[in-house]
N, C-alpha and C. Protein backbone atom coordinates (compact mmCIF):
# COMPACT_ATOMS: atom_id res chain seq x y z
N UNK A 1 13.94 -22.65 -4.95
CA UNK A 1 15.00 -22.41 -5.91
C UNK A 1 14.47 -21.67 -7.12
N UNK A 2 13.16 -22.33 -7.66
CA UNK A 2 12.96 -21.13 -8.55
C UNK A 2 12.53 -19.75 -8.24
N UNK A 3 11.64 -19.54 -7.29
CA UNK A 3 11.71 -18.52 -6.90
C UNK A 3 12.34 -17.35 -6.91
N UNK A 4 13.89 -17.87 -6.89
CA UNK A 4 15.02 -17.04 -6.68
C UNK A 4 15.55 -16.76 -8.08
N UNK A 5 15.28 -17.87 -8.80
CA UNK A 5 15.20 -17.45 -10.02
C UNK A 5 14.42 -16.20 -11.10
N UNK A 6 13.50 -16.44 -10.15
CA UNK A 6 12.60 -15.62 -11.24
C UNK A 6 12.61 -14.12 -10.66
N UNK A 7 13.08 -13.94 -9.30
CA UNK A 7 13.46 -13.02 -8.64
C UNK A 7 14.37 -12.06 -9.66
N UNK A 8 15.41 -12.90 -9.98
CA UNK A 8 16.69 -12.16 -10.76
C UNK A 8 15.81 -11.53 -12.23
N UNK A 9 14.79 -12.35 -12.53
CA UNK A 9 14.20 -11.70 -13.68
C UNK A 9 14.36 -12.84 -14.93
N UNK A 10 15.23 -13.51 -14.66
CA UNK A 10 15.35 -14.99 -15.52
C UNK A 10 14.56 -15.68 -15.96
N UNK A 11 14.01 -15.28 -17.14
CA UNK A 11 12.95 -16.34 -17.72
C UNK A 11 13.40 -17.89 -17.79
N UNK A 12 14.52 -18.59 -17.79
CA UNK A 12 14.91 -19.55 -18.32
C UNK A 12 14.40 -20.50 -17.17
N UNK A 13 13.65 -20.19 -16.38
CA UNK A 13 13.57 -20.96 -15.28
C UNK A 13 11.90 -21.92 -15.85
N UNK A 14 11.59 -21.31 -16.75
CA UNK A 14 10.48 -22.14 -16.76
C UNK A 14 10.84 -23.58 -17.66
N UNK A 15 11.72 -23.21 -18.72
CA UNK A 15 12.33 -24.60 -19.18
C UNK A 15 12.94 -25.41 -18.66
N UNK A 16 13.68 -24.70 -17.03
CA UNK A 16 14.71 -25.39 -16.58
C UNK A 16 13.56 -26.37 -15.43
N UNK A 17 12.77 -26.05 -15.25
CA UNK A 17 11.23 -26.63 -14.20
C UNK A 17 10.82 -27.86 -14.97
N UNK A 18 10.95 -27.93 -16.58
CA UNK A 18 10.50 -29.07 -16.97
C UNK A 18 9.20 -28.22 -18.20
N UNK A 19 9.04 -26.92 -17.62
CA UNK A 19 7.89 -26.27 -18.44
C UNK A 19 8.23 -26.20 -20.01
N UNK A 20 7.45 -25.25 -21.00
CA UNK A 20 7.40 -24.84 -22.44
C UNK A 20 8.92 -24.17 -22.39
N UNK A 21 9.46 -24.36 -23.42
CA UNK A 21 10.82 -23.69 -23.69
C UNK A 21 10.81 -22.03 -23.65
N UNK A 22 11.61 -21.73 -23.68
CA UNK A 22 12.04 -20.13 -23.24
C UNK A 22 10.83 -19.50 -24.48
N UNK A 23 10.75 -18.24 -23.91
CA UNK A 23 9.85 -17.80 -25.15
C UNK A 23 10.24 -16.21 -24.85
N UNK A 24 11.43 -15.90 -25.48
CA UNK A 24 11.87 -14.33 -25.65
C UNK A 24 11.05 -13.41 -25.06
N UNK A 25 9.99 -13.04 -25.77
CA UNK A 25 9.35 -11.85 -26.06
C UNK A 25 8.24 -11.87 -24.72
N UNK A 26 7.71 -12.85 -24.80
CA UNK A 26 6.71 -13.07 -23.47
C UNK A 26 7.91 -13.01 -22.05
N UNK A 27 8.56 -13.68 -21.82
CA UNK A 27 9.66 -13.32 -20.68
C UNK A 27 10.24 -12.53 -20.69
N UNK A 28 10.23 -11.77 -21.71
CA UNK A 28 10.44 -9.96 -21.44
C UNK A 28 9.60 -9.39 -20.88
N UNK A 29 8.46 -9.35 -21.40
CA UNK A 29 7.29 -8.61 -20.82
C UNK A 29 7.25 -9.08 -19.72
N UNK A 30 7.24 -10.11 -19.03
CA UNK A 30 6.74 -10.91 -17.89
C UNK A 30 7.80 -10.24 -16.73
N UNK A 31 8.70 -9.89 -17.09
CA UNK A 31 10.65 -9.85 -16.01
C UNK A 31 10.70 -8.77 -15.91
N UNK A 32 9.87 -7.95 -16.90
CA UNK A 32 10.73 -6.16 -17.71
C UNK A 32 9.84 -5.76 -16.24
N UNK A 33 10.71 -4.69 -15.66
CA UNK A 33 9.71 -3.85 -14.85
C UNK A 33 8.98 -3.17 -15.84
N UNK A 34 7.30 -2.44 -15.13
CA UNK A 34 6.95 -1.31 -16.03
C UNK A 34 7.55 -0.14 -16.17
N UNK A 35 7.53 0.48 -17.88
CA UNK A 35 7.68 1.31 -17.66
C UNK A 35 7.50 2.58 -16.95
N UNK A 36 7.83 3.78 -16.70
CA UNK A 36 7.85 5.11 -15.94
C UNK A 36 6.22 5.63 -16.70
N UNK A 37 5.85 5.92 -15.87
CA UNK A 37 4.21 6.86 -16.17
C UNK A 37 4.72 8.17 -16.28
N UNK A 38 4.59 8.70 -17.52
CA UNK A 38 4.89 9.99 -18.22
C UNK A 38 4.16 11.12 -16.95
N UNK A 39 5.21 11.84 -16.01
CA UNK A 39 4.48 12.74 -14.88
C UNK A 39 4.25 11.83 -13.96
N UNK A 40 4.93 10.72 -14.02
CA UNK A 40 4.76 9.94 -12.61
C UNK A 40 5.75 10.27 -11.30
N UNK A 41 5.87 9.27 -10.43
CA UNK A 41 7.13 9.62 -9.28
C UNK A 41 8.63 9.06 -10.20
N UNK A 42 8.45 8.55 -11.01
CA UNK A 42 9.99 7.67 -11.38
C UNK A 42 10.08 9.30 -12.21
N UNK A 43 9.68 9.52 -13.32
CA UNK A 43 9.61 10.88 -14.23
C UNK A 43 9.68 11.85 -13.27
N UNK A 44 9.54 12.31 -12.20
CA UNK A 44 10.16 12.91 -11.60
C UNK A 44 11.53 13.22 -10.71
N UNK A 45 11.76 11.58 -10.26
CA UNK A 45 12.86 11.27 -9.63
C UNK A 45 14.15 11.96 -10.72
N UNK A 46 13.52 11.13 -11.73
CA UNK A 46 14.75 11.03 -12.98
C UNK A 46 15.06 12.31 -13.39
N UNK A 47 14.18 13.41 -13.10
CA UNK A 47 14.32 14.55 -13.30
C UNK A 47 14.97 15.41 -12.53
N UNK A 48 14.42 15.18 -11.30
CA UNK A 48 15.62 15.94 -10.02
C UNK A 48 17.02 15.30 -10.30
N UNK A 49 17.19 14.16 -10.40
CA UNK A 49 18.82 13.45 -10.81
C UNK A 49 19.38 14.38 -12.20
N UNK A 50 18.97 14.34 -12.64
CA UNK A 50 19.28 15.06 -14.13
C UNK A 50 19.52 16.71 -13.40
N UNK A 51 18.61 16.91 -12.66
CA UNK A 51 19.24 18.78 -12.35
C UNK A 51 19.81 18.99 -11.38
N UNK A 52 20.57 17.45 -10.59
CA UNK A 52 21.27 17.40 -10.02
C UNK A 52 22.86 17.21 -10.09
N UNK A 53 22.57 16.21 -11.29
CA UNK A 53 24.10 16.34 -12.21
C UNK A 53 24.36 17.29 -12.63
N UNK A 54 23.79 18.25 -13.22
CA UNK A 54 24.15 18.94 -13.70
C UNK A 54 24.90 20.29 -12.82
N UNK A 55 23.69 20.34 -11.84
CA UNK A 55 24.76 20.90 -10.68
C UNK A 55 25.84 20.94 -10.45
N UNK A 56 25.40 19.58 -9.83
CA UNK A 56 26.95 19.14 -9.64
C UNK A 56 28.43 19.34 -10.83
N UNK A 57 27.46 19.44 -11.91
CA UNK A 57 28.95 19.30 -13.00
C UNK A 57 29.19 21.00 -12.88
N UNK A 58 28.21 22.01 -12.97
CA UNK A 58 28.53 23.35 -12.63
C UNK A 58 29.51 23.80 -11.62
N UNK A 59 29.27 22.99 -10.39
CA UNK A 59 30.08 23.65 -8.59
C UNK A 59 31.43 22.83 -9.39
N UNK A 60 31.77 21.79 -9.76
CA UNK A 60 32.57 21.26 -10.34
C UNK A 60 33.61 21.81 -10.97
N UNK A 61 32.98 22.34 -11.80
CA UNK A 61 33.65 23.64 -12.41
C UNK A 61 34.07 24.95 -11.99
N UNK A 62 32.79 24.99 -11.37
CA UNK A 62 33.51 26.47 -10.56
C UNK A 62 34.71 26.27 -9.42
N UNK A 63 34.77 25.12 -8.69
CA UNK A 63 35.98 24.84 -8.15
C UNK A 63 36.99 24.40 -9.05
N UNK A 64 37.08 24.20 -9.87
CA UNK A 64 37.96 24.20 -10.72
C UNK A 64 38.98 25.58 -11.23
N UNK A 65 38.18 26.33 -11.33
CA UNK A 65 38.37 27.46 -11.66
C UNK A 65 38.85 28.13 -10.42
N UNK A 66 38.04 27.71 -9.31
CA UNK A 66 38.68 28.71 -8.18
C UNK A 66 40.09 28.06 -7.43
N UNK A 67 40.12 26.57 -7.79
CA UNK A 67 41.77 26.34 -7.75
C UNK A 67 42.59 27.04 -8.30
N UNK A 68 42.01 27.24 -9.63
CA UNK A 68 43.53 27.76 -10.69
C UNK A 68 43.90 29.03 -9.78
N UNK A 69 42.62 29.85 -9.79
CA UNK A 69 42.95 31.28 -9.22
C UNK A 69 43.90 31.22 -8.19
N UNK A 70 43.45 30.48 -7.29
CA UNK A 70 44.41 29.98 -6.36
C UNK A 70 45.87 30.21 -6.33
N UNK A 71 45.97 28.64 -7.45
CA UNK A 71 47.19 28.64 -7.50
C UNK A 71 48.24 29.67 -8.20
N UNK A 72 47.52 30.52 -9.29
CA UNK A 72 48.10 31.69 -9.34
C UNK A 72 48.37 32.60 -8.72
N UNK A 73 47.92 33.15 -7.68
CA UNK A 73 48.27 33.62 -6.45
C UNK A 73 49.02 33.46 -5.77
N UNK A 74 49.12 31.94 -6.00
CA UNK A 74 50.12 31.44 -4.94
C UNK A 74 51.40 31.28 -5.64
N UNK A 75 51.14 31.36 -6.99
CA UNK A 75 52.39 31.95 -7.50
C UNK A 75 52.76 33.22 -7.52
N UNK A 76 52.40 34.07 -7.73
CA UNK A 76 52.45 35.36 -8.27
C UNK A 76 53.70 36.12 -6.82
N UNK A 77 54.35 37.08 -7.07
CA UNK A 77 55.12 37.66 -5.85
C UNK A 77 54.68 38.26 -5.52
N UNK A 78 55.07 38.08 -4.29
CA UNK A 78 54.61 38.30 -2.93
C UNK A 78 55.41 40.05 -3.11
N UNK A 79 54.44 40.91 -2.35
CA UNK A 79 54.78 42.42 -2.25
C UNK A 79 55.61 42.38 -1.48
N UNK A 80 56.73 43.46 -2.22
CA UNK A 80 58.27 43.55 -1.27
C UNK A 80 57.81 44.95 -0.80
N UNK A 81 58.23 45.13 0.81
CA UNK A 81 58.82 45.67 1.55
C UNK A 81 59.77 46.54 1.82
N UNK A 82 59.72 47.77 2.24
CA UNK A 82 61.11 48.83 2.65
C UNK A 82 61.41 47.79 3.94
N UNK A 83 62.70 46.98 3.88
CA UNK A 83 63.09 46.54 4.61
C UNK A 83 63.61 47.14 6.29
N UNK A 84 63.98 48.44 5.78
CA UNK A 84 64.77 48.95 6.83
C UNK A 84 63.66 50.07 7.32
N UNK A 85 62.18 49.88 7.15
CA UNK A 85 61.42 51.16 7.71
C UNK A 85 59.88 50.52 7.87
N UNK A 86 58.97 50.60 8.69
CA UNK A 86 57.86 49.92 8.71
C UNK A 86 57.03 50.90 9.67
N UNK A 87 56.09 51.12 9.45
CA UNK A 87 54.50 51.71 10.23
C UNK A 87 54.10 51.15 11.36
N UNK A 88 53.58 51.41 12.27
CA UNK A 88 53.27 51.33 13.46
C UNK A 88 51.56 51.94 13.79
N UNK A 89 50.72 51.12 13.38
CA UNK A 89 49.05 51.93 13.33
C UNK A 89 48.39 51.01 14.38
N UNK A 90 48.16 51.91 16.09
CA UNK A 90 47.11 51.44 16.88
C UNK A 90 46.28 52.63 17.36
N UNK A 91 45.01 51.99 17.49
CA UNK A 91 44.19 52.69 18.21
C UNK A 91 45.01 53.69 19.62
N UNK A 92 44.74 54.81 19.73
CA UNK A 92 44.80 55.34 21.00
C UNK A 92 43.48 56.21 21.06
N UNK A 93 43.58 56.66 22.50
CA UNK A 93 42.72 57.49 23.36
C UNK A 93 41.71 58.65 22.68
N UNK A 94 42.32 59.83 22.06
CA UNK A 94 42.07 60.43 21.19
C UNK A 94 41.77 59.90 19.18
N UNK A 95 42.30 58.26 18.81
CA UNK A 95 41.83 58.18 17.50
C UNK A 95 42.81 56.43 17.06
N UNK A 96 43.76 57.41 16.38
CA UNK A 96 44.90 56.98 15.85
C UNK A 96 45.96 57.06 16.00
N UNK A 97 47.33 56.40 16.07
CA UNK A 97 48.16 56.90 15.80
C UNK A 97 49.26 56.04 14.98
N UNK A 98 49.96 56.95 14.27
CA UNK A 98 50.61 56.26 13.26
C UNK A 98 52.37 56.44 13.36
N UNK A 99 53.39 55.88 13.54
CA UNK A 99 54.56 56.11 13.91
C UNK A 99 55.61 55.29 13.51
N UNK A 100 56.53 55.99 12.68
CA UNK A 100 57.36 55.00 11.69
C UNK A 100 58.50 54.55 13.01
N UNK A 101 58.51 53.27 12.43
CA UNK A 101 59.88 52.67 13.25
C UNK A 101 60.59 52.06 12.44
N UNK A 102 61.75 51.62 12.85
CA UNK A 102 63.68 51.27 12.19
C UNK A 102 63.46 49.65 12.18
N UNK A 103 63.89 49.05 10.86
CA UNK A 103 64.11 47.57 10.70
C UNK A 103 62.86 47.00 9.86
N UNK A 104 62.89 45.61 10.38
CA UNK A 104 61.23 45.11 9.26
C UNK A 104 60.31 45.27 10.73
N UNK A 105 59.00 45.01 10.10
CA UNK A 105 57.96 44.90 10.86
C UNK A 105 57.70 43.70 11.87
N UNK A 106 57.24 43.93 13.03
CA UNK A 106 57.09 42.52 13.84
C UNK A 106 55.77 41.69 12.94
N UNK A 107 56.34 40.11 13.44
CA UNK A 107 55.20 39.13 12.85
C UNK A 107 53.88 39.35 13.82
N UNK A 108 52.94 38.81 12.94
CA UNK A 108 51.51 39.02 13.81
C UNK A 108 51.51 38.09 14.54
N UNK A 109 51.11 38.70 15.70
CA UNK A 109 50.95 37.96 16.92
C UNK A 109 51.82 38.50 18.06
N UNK A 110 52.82 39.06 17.55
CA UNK A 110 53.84 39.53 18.53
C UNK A 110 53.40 41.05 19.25
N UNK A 111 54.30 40.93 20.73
CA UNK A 111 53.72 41.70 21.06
C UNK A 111 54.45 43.11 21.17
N UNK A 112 53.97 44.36 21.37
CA UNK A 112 55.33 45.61 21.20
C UNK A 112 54.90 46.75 21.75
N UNK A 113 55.69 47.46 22.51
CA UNK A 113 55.42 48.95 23.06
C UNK A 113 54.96 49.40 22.64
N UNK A 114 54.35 51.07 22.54
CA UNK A 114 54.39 51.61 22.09
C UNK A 114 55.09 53.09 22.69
N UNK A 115 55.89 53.88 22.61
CA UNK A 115 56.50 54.67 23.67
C UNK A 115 55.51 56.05 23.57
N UNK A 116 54.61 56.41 22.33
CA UNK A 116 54.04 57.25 22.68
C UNK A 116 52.56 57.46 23.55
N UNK A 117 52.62 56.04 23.64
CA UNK A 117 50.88 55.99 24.58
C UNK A 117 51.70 55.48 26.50
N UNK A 118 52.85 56.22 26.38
CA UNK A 118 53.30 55.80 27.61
C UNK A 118 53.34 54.82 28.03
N UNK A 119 54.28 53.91 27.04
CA UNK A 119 54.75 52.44 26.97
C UNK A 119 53.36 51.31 27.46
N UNK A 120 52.44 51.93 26.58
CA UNK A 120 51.13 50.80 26.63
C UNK A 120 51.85 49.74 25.69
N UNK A 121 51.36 48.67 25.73
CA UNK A 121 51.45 47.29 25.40
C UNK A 121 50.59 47.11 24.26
N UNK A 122 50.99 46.51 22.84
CA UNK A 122 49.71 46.29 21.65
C UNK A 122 50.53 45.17 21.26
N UNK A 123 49.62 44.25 20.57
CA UNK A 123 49.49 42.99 20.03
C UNK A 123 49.37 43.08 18.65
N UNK A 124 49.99 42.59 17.09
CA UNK A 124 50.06 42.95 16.33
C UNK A 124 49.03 42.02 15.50
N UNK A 125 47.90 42.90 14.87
CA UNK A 125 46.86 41.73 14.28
C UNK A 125 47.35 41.61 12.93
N UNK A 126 47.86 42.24 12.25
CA UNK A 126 48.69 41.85 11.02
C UNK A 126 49.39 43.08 10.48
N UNK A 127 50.19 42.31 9.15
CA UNK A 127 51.03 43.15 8.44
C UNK A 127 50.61 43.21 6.89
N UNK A 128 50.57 45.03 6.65
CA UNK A 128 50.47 44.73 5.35
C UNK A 128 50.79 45.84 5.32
N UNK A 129 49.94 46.22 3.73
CA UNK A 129 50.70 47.56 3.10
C UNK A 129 50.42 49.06 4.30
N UNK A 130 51.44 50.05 3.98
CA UNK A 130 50.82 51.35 4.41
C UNK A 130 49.27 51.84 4.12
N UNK A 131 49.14 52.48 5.10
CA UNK A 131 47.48 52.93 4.75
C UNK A 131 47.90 54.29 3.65
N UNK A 132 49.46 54.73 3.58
CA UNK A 132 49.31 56.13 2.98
C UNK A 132 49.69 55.78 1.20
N UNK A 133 49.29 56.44 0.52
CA UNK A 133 49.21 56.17 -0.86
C UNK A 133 51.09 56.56 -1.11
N UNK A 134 51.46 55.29 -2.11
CA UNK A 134 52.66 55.57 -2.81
C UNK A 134 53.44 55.35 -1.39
N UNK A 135 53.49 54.33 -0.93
CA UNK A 135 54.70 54.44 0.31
C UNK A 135 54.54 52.77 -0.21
N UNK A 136 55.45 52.29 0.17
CA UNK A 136 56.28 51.13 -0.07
C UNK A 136 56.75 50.53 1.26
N UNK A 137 56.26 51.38 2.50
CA UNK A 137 56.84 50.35 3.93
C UNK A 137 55.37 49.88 4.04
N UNK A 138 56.13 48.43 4.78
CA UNK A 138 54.65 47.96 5.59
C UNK A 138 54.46 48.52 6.66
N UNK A 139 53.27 47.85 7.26
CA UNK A 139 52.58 48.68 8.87
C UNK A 139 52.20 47.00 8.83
N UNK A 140 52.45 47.62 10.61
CA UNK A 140 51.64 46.39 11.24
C UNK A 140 50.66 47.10 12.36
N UNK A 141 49.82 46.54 11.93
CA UNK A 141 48.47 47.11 12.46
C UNK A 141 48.21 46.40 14.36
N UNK A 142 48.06 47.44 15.01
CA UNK A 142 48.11 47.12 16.41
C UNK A 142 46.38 47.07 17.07
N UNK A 143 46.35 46.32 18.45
CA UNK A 143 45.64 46.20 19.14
C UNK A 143 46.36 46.30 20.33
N UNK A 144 45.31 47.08 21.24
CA UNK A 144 45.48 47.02 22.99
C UNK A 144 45.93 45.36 23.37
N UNK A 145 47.05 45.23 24.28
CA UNK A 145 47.33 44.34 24.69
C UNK A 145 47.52 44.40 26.19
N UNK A 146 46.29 43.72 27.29
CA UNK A 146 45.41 42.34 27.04
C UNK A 146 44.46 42.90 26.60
N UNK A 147 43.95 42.15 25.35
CA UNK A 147 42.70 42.71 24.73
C UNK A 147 41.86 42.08 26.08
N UNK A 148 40.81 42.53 26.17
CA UNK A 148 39.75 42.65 27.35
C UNK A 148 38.95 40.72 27.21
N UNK A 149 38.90 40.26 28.29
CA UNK A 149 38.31 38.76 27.88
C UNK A 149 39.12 38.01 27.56
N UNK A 150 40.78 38.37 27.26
CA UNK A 150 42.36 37.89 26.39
C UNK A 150 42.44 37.56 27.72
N UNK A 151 43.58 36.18 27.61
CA UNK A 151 44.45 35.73 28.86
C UNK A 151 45.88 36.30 28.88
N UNK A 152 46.20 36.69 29.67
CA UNK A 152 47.70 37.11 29.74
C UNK A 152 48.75 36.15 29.21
């Protein structure tokens, strides 16, 4: 039982044994771990922790910051569209080709003719602005459909 006492660091165990009454200053010294050796392993530990918080309080911040951005974005409006006219950009044989079509643009993923590559088949990898400066329709940017290694 005392044992466990003195474990916790409790000086009071020697009065409570029947021994000399508590004696402050000596059962400090006696309980206190030693101190850290100036350039020891604890002075070092304590040191990586320290330039670890601090880290941490840095990435902290910088995600902080890269939420807001975020969420401003995710406010901000969204680029409007010539509703009634949209681009058509896939690879063909010879390069490129680029060919306005009637209505909005298909969603990505969908799939669509094309009538000038002699009704080849393309898959739409996304939609965004025109590639041509000062135009206001979107394009949806095409791929060969079955892309090669693609399941039907």
């Amino acid at each position: 039982m005392t044992t466990n006492r003195a474990r916790r660091g409790n000086g009071s165990w020697l009065a409570e044994a029947g021994g000399s009454p508590p004696r402050p200053r000596l059962e400090e010294h006696l309980f206190r771990p030693p101190p850290a050796e100036e350039g020891g392993p604890a002075a070092g530990l304590a040191a990586e922790l320290r330039r670890q918080a601090a880290e941490l309080i840095r990435v902290d911040a910088d995600l902080a910051r890269q939420a807001a951005r975020v969420a401003a974005l995710e406010r901000a409006p969204r680029r409007r569209y010539d509703p009634g006219r949209h681009l058509l950009f896939a690879p063909v044989a010879t390069g490129y080709s680029m060919v306005e079509a009637i209505g909005p643009p298909p969603a990505a993923g969908s799939r669509v003719a094309f009538a000038n590559e002699g009704e080849r088949r393309f898959v739409v990898l996304r939609v965004g602005p025109s590639p041509l400066p000062v135009d206001g329709r979107a394009c949806a940017f095409l791929e060969p459909w079955p892309v090669e290694g693609a399941r039907p």
